[in-house]
Protein backbone atom coordinates (compact mmCIF):
# COMPACT_ATOMS: atom_id res chain seq x y z
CA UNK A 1 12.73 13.57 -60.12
CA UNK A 2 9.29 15.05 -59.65
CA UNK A 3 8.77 13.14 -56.37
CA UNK A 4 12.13 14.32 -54.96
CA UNK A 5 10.84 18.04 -55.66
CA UNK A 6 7.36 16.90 -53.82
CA UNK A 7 8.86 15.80 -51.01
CA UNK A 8 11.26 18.55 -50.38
CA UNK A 9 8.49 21.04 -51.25
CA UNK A 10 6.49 18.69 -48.40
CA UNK A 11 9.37 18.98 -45.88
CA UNK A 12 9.56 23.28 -46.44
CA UNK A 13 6.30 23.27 -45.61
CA UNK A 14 6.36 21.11 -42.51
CA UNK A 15 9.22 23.11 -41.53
CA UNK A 16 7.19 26.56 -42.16
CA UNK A 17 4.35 24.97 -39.79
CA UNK A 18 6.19 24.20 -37.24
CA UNK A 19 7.97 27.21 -37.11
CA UNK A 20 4.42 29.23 -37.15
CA UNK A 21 2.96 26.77 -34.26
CA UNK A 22 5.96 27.08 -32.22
CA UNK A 23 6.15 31.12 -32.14
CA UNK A 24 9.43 30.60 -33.58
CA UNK A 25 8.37 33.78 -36.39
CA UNK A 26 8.23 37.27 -36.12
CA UNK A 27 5.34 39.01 -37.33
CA UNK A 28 7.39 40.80 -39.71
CA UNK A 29 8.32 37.48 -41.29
CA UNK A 30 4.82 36.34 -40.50
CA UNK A 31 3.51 37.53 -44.35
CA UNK A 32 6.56 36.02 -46.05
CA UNK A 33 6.53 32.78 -44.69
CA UNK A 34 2.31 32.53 -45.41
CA UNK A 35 3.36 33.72 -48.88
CA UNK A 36 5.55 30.96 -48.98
CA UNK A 37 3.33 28.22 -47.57
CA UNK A 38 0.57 28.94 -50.46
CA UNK A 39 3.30 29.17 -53.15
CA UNK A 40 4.55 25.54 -52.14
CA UNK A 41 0.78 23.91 -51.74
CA UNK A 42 0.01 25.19 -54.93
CA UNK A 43 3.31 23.38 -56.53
CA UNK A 44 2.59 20.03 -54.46
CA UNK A 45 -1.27 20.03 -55.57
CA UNK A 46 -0.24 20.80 -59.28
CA UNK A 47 2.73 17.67 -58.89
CA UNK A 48 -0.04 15.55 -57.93
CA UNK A 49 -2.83 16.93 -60.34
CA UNK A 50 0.00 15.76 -63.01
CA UNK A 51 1.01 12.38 -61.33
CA UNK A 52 -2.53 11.61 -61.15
CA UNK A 53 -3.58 11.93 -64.75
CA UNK A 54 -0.28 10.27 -65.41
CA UNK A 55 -1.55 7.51 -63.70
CA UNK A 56 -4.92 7.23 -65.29
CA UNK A 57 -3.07 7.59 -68.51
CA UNK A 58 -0.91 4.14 -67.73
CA UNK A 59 -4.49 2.55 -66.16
CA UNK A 60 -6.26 3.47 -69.86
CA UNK A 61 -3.39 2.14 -71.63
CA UNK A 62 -3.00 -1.10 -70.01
CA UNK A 63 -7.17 -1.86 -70.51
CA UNK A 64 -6.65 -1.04 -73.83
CA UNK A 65 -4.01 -3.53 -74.14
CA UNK A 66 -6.39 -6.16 -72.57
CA UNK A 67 -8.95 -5.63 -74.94
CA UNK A 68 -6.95 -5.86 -77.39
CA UNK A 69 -5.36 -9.33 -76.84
CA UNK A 70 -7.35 -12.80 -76.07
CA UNK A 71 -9.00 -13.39 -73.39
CA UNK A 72 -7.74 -16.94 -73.30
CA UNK A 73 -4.00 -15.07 -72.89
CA UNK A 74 -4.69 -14.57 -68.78
């Protein structure tokens, strides 16, 4: 589930950039959108501050488990 919400927080964004490079926003909209932009890097880099210790988590686990057994078991 969280990598669904990562990628369609990925694909707002994209969509916010390209509307921003194309002159496709007003400048009224201009601090919204910004706004917007920081709100969704800041939920991608937290969704891959979690992933990532998530990850080391599994990695610790599974060198545990291979101390833990015999060598002569690979």
């Amino acid at each position: 589930m969280g990598n669904f919400i990562y990628s369609k927080a990925l694909k707002e964004l994209e969509t916010i950039a390209a509307e921003m490079e194309g002159d496709n926003v007003s400048v009224d909209a201009l601090p919204g959108k910004v706004k917007r932009a920081a709100e969704l890097i800041e939920s991608c880099r937290d969704m891959l501050k979690g992933t990532g210790e998530d990850v080391k988590k599994v990695l610790e686990g599974l060198l545990e488990e291979k101390e833990g057994t015999d060598p002569d078991s690979f």
